[in-house]
C-alpha atoms as a PDB file:
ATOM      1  CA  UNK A   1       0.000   0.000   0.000  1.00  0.00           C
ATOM      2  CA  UNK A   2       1.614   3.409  -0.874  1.00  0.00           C
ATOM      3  CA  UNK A   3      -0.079   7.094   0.344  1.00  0.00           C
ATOM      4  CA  UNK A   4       0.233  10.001  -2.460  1.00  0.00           C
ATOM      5  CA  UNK A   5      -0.129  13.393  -2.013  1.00  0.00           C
ATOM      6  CA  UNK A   6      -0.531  16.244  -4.519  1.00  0.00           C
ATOM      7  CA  UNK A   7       1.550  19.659  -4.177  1.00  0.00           C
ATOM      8  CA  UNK A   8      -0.933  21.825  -4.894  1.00  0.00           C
ATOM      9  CA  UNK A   9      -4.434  21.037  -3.134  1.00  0.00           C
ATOM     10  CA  UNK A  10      -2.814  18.768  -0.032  1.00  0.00           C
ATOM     11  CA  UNK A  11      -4.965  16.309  -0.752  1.00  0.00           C
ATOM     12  CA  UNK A  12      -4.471  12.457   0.169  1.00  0.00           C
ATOM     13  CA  UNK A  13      -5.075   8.784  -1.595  1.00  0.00           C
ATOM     14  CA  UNK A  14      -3.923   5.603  -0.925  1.00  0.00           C
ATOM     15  CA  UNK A  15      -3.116   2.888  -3.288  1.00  0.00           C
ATOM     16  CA  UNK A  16      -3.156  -0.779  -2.998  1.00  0.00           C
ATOM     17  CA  UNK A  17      -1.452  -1.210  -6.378  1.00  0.00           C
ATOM     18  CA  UNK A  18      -0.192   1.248  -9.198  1.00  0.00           C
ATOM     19  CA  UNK A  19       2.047   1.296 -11.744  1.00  0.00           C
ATOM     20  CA  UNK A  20       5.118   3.254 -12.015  1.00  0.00           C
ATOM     21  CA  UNK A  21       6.645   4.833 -14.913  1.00  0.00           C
ATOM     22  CA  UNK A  22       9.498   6.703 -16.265  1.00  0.00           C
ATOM     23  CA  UNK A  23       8.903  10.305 -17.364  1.00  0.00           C
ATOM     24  CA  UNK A  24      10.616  12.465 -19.386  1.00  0.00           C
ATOM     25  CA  UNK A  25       9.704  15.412 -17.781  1.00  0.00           C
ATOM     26  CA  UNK A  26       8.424  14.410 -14.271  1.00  0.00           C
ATOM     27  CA  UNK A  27      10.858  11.446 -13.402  1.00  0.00           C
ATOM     28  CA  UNK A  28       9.427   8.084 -12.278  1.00  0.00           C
ATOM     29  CA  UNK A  29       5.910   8.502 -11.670  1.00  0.00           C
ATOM     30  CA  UNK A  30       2.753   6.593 -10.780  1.00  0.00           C
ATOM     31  CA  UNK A  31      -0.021   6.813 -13.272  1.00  0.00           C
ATOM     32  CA  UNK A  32      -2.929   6.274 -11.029  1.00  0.00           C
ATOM     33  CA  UNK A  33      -2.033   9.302  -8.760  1.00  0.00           C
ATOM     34  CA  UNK A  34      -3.102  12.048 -10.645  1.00  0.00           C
ATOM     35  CA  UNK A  35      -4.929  15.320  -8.910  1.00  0.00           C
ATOM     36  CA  UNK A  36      -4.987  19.100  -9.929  1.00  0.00           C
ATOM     37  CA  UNK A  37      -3.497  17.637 -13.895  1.00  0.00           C
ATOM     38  CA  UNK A  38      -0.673  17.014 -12.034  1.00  0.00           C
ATOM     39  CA  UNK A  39       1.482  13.760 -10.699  1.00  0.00           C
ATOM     40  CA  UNK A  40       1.066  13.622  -6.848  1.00  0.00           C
ATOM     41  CA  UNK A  41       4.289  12.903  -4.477  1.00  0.00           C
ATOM     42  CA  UNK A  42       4.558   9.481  -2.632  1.00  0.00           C
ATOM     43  CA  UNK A  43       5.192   9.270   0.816  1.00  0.00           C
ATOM     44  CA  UNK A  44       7.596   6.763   2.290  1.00  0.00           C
ATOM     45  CA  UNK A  45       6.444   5.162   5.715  1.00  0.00           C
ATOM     46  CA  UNK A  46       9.689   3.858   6.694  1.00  0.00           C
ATOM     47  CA  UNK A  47       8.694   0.808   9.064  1.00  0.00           C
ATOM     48  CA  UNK A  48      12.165   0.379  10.568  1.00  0.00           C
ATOM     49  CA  UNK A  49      14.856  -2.473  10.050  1.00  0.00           C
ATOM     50  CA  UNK A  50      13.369  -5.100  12.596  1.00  0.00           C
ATOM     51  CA  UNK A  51      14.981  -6.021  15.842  1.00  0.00           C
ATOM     52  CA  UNK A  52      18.392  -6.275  17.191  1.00  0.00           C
ATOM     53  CA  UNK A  53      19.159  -9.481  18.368  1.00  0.00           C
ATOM     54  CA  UNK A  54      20.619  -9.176  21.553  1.00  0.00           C
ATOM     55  CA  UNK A  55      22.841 -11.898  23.124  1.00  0.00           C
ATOM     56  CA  UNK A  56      22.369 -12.887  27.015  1.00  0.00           C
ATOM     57  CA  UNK A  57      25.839 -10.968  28.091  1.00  0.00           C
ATOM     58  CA  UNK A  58      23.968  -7.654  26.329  1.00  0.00           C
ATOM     59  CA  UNK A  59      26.242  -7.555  23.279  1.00  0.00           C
ATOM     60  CA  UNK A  60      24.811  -7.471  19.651  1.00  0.00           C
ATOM     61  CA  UNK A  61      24.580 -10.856  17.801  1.00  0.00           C
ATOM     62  CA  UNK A  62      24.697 -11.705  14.507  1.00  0.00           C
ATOM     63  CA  UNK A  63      23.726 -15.454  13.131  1.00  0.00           C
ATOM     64  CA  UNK A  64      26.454 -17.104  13.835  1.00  0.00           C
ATOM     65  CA  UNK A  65      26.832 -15.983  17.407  1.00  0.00           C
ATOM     66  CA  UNK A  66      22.752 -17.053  17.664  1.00  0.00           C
ATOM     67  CA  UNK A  67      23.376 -20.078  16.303  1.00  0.00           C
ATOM     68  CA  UNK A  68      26.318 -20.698  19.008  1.00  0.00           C
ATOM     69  CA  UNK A  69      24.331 -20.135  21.858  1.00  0.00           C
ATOM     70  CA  UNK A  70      21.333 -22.091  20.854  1.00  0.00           C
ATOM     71  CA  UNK A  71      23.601 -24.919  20.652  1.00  0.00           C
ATOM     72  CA  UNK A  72      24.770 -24.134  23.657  1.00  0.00           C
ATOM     73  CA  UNK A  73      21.048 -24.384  25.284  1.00  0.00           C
ATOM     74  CA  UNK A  74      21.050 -28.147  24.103  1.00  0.00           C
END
């Protein structure tokens, strides 16, 4: 799902699926977000990367030292 919003009235849609397009003038552009004769401007909702995995002595752990102390559990 992606939220548009046009420059000139402020005004908001969201889209459960568009197209995008290269323009010569206007750059990459979604054809279904169109308001005021213009292309509206897509807003990003960054969600975050996940979660940090956290080993028990507080450190940060990548797979391999996961993988280490599950083995360790067993």
């Amino acid at each position: 799902m992606a939220t548009f919003r046009c420059n000139k009235c402020q005004n908001h849609i969201e889209l459960t699926s568009y197209k995008v397009h290269v323009d010569e003038t206007h750059g990459i552009v979604c054809e279904q977000a169109i308001c005021c004769d213009t292309y509206m401007e897509r807003l990003y909702n960054f969600q975050g990367w996940g979660t940090i995995r956290k080993t028990p002595n507080g450190g940060v752990g990548g797979k391999q030292i996961v993988n280490a102390i599950e083995n360790l559990k067993k």
